[in-house]
Protein backbone atom coordinates (compact mmCIF):
# COMPACT_ATOMS: atom_id res chain seq x y z
CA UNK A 1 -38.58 -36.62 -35.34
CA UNK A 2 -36.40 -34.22 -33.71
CA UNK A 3 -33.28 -34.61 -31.66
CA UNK A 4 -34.32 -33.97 -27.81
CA UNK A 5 -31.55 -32.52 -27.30
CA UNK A 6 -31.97 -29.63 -29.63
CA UNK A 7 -35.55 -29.21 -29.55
CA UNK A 8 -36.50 -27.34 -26.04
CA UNK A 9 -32.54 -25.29 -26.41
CA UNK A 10 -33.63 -21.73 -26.54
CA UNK A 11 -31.22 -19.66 -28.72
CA UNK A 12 -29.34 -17.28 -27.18
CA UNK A 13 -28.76 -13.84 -28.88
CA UNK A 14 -25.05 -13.42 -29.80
CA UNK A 15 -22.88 -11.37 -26.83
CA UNK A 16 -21.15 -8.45 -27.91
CA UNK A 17 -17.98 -7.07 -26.42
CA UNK A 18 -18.75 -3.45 -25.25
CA UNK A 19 -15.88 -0.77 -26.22
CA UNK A 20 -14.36 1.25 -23.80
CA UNK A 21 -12.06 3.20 -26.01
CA UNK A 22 -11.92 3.95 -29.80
CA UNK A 23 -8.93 1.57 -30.05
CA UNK A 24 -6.04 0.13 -28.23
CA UNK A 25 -4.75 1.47 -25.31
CA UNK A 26 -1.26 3.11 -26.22
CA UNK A 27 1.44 1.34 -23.48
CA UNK A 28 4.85 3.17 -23.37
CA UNK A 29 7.95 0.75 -23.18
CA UNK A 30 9.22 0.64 -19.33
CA UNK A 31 12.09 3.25 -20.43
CA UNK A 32 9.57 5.88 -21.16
CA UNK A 33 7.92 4.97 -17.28
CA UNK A 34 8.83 8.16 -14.91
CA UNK A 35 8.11 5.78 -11.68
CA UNK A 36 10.34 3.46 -10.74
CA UNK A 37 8.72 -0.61 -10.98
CA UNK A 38 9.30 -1.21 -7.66
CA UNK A 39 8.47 0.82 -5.07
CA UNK A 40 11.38 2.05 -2.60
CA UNK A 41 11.23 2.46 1.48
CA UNK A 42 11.55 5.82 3.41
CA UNK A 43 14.25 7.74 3.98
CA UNK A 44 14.82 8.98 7.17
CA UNK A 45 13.91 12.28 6.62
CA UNK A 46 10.59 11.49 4.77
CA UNK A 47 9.63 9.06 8.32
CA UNK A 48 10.65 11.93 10.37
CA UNK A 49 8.25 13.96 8.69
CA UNK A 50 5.04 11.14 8.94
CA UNK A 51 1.85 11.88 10.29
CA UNK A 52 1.75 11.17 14.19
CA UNK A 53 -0.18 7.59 13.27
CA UNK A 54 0.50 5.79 9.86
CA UNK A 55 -1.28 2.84 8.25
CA UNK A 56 0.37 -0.43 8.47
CA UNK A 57 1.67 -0.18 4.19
CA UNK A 58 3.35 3.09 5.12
CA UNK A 59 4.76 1.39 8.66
CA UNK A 60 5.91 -1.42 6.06
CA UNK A 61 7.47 0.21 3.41
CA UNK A 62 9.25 2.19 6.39
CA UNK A 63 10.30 -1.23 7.17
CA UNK A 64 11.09 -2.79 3.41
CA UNK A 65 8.11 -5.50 4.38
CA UNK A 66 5.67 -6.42 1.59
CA UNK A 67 2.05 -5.20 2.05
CA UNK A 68 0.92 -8.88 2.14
CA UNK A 69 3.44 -9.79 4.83
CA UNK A 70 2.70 -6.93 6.48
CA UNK A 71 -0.76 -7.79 6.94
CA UNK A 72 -0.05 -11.65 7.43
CA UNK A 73 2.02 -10.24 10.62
CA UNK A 74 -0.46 -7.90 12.05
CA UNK A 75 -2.71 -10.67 12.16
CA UNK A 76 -1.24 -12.74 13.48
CA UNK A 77 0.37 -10.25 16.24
CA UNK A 78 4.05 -10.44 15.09
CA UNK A 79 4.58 -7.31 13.36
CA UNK A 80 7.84 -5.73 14.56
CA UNK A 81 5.86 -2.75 15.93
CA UNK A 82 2.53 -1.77 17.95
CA UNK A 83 -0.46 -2.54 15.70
CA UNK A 84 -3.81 -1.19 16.49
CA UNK A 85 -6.75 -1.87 14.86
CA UNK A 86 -9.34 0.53 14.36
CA UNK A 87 -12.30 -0.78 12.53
CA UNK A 88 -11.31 -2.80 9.65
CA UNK A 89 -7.86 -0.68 9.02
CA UNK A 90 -4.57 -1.33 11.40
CA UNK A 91 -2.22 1.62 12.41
CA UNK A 92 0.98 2.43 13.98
CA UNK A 93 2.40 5.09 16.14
CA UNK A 94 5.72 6.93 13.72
CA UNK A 95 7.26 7.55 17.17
CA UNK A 96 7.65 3.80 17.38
CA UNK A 97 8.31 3.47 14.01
CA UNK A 98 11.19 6.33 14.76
CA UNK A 99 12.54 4.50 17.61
CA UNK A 100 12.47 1.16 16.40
CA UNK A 101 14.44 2.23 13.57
CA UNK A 102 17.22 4.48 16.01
CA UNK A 103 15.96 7.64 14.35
CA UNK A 104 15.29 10.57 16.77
CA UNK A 105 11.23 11.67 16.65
CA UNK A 106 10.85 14.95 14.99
CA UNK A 107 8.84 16.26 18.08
CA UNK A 108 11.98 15.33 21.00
CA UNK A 109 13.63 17.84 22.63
CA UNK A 110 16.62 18.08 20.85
CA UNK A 111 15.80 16.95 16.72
CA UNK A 112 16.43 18.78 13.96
CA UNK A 113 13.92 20.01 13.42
CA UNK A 114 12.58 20.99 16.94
CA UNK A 115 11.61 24.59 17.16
CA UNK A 116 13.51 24.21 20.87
CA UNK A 117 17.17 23.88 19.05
CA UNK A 118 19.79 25.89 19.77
CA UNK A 119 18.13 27.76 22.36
């Protein structure tokens, strides 16, 4: 007689990995990398230059805040800044981003780069 536990076992046809590339994928040794690992915050010049609304990574890399803290924060209404949430994305005003880091907006009377300077 045979085993019942082996009789009604349909066999199952062998899986097969399906190849994505005709070998291994070449990695270059971290020296070779042209970005850097880690990704650095804004200088004042690049925030000065920001879209009039910014999403909250952009806000938070402004900031040197992670992504994931950044979002822990928004939710839970903490983050240093205004946070508005449109749909399922958050944003923030750069002229309060500008402000709350002491940086004149490009837009014042006054900046930089104001087309009103030296007049």
């Amino acid at each position: 007689m045979p085993d019942p536990t082996t009789a009604h076992t349909p066999k199952r046809p062998a899986r097969t990995r399906r190849r994505t590339s005709s070998g291994p994928v070449p990695v270059s040794p971290p020296e070779a990398r042209r970005e850097p690992l880690v990704r650095r915050g804004l200088t004042a010049g690049q925030i000065r230059e920001l879209p009039a609304t910014i999403d909250l990574v952009t806000a938070a890399r402004a900031l040197g805040v992670g992504r994931t803290k950044a979002y822990e924060l928004a939710r839970t209404g903490t983050f240093p800044l205004r946070v508005w949430k449109v749909g399922r994305s958050y944003r923030v005003c750069t002229s309060d981003l500008q402000t709350f880091l002491g940086l004149t907006p490009a837009n014042a009377p006054g900046a930089a780069g104001s087309d009103r300077a030296g007049r």
